[in-house]
N, C-alpha and C. Protein backbone atom coordinates (compact mmCIF):
# COMPACT_ATOMS: atom_id res chain seq x y z
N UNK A 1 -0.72 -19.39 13.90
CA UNK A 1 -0.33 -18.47 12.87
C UNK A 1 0.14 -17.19 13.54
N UNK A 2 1.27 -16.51 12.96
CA UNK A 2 1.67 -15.48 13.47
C UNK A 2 2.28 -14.64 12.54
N UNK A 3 1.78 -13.21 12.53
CA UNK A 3 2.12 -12.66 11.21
C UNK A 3 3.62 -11.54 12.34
N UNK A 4 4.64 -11.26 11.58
CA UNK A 4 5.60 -10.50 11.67
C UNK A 4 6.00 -9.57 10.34
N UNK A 5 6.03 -7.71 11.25
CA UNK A 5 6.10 -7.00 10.32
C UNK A 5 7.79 -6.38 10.03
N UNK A 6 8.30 -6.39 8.72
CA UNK A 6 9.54 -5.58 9.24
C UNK A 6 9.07 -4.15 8.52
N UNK A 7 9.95 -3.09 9.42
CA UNK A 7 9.10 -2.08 8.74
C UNK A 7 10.68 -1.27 8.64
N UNK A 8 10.97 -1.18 7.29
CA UNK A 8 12.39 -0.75 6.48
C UNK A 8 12.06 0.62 5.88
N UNK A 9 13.27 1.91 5.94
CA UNK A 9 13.73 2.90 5.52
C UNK A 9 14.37 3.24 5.07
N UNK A 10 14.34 4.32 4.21
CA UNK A 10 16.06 4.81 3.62
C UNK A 10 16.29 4.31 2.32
N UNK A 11 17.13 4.70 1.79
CA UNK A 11 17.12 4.52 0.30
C UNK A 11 18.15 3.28 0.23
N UNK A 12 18.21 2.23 1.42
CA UNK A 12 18.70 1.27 0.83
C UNK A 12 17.80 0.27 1.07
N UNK A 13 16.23 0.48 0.81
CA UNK A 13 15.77 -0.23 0.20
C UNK A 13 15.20 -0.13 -1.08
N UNK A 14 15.92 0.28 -1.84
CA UNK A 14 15.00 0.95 -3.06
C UNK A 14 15.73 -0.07 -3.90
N UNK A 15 17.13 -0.83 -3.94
CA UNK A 15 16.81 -2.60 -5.15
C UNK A 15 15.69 -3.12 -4.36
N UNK A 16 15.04 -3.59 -3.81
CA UNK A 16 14.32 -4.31 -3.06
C UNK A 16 12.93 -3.72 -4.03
N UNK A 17 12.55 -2.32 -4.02
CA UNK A 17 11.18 -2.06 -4.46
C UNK A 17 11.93 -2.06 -5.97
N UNK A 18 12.65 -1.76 -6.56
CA UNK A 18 12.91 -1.96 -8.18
C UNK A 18 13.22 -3.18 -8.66
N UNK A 19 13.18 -4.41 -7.98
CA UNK A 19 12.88 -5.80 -8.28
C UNK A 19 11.66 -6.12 -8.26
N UNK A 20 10.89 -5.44 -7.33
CA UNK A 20 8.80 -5.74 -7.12
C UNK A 20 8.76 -5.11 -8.49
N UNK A 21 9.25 -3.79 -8.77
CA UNK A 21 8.79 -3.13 -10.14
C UNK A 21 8.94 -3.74 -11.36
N UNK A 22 9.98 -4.35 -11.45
CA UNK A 22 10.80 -5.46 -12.59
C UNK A 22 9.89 -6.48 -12.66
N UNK A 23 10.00 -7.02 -11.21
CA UNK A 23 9.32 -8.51 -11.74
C UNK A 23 7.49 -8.40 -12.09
N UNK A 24 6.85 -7.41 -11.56
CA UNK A 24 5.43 -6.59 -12.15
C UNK A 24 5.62 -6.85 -13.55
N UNK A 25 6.86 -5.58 -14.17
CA UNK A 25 6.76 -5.23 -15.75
C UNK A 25 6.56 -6.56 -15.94
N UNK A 26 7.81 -7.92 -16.08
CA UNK A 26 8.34 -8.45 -16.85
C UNK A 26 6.96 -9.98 -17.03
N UNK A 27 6.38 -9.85 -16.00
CA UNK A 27 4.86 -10.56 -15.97
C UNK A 27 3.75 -10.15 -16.60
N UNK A 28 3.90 -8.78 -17.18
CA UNK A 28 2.29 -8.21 -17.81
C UNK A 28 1.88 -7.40 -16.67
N UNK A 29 2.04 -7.37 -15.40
CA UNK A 29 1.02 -7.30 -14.52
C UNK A 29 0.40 -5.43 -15.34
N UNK A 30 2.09 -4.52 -15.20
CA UNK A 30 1.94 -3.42 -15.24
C UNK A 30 2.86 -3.24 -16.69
N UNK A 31 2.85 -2.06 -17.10
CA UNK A 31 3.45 -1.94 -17.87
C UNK A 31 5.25 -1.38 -17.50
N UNK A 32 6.05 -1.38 -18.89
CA UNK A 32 7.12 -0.87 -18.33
C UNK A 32 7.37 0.58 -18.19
N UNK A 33 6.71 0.72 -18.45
CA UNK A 33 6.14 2.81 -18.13
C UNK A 33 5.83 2.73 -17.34
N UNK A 34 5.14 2.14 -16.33
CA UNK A 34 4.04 1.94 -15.57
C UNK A 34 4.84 2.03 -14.62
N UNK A 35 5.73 0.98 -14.35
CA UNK A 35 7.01 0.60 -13.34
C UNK A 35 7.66 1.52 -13.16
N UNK A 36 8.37 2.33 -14.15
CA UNK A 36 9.18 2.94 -14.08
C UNK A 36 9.02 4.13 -13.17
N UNK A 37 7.20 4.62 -13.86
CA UNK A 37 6.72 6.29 -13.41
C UNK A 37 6.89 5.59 -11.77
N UNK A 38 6.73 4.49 -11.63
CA UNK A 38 6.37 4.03 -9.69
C UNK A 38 7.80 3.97 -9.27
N UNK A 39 8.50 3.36 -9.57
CA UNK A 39 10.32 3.36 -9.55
C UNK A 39 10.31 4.94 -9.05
N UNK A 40 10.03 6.12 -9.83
CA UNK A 40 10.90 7.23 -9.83
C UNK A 40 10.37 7.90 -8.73
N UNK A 41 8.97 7.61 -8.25
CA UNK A 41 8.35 7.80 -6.95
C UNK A 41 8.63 7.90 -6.14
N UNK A 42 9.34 6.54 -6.06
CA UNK A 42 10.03 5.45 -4.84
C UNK A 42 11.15 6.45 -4.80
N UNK A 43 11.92 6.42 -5.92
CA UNK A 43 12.81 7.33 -5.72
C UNK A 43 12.85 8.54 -5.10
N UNK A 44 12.05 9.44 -5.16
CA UNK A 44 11.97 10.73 -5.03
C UNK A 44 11.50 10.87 -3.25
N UNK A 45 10.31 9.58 -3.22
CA UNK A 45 10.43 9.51 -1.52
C UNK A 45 11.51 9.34 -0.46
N UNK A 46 12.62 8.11 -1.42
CA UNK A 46 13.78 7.83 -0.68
C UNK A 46 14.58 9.30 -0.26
N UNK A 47 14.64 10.09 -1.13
CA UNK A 47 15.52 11.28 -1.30
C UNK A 47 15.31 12.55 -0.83
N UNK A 48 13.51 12.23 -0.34
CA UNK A 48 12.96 13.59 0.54
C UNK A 48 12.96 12.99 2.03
N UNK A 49 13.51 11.41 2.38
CA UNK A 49 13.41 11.07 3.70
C UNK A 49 11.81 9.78 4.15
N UNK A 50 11.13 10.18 2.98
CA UNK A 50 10.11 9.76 3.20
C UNK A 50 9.39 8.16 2.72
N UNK A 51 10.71 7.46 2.22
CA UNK A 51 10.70 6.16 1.83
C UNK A 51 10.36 4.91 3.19
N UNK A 52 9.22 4.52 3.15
CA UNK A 52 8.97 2.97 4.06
C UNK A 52 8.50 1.87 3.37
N UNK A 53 8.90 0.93 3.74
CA UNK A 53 8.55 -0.14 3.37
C UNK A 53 8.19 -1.29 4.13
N UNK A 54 6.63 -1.83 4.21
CA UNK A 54 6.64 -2.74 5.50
C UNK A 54 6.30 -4.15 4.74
N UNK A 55 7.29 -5.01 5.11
CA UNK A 55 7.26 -6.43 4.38
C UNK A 55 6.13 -7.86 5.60
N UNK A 56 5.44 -8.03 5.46
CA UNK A 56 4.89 -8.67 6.71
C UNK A 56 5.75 -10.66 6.08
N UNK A 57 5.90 -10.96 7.53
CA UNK A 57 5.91 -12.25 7.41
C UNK A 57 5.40 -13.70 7.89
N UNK A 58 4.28 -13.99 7.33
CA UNK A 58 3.47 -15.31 7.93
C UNK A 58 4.54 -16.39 8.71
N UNK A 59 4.39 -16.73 9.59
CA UNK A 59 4.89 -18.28 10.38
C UNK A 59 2.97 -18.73 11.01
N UNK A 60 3.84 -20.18 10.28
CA UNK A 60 2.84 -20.84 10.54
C UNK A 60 3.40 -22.61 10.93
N UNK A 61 2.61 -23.02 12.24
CA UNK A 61 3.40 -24.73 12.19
C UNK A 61 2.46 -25.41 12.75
N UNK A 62 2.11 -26.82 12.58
CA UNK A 62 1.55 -27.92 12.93
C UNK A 62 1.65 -29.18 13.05
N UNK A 63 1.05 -29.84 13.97
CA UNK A 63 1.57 -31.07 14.00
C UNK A 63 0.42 -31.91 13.26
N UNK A 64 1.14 -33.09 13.41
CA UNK A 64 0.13 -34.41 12.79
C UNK A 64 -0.60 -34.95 14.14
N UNK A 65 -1.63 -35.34 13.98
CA UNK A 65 -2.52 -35.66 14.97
C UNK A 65 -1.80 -37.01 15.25
């Protein structure tokens, strides 16, 4: 097992976090207020410089005995 991190900046990742926010609302998880007030967050970090985002990614492989 091997975990890999990407660790992304800048306000071109902000479709990336307003699709996590979308697909939250559109499940119940959060509300759509809820999303939004976090959306405008996101926003406001992207725009003071201060937007990161770290996506980790599992690899994992095995054989058959």
């Amino acid at each position: 097992m091997e975990v890999h991190t990407a660790v992304l900046t800048g306000a071109a990742m902000l479709p990336i976090v307003a699709g996590l926010a979308q697909s939250r609302a559109a499940s119940g998880a959060v509300s759509a207020d809820q999303a939004e007030a976090w959306l405008d967050e996101q926003r406001r970090r992207a725009s003071d410089g201060r937007m990161l985002l770290a996506v980790p990614m599992f690899l994992a492989s095995a054989t058959r005995p």
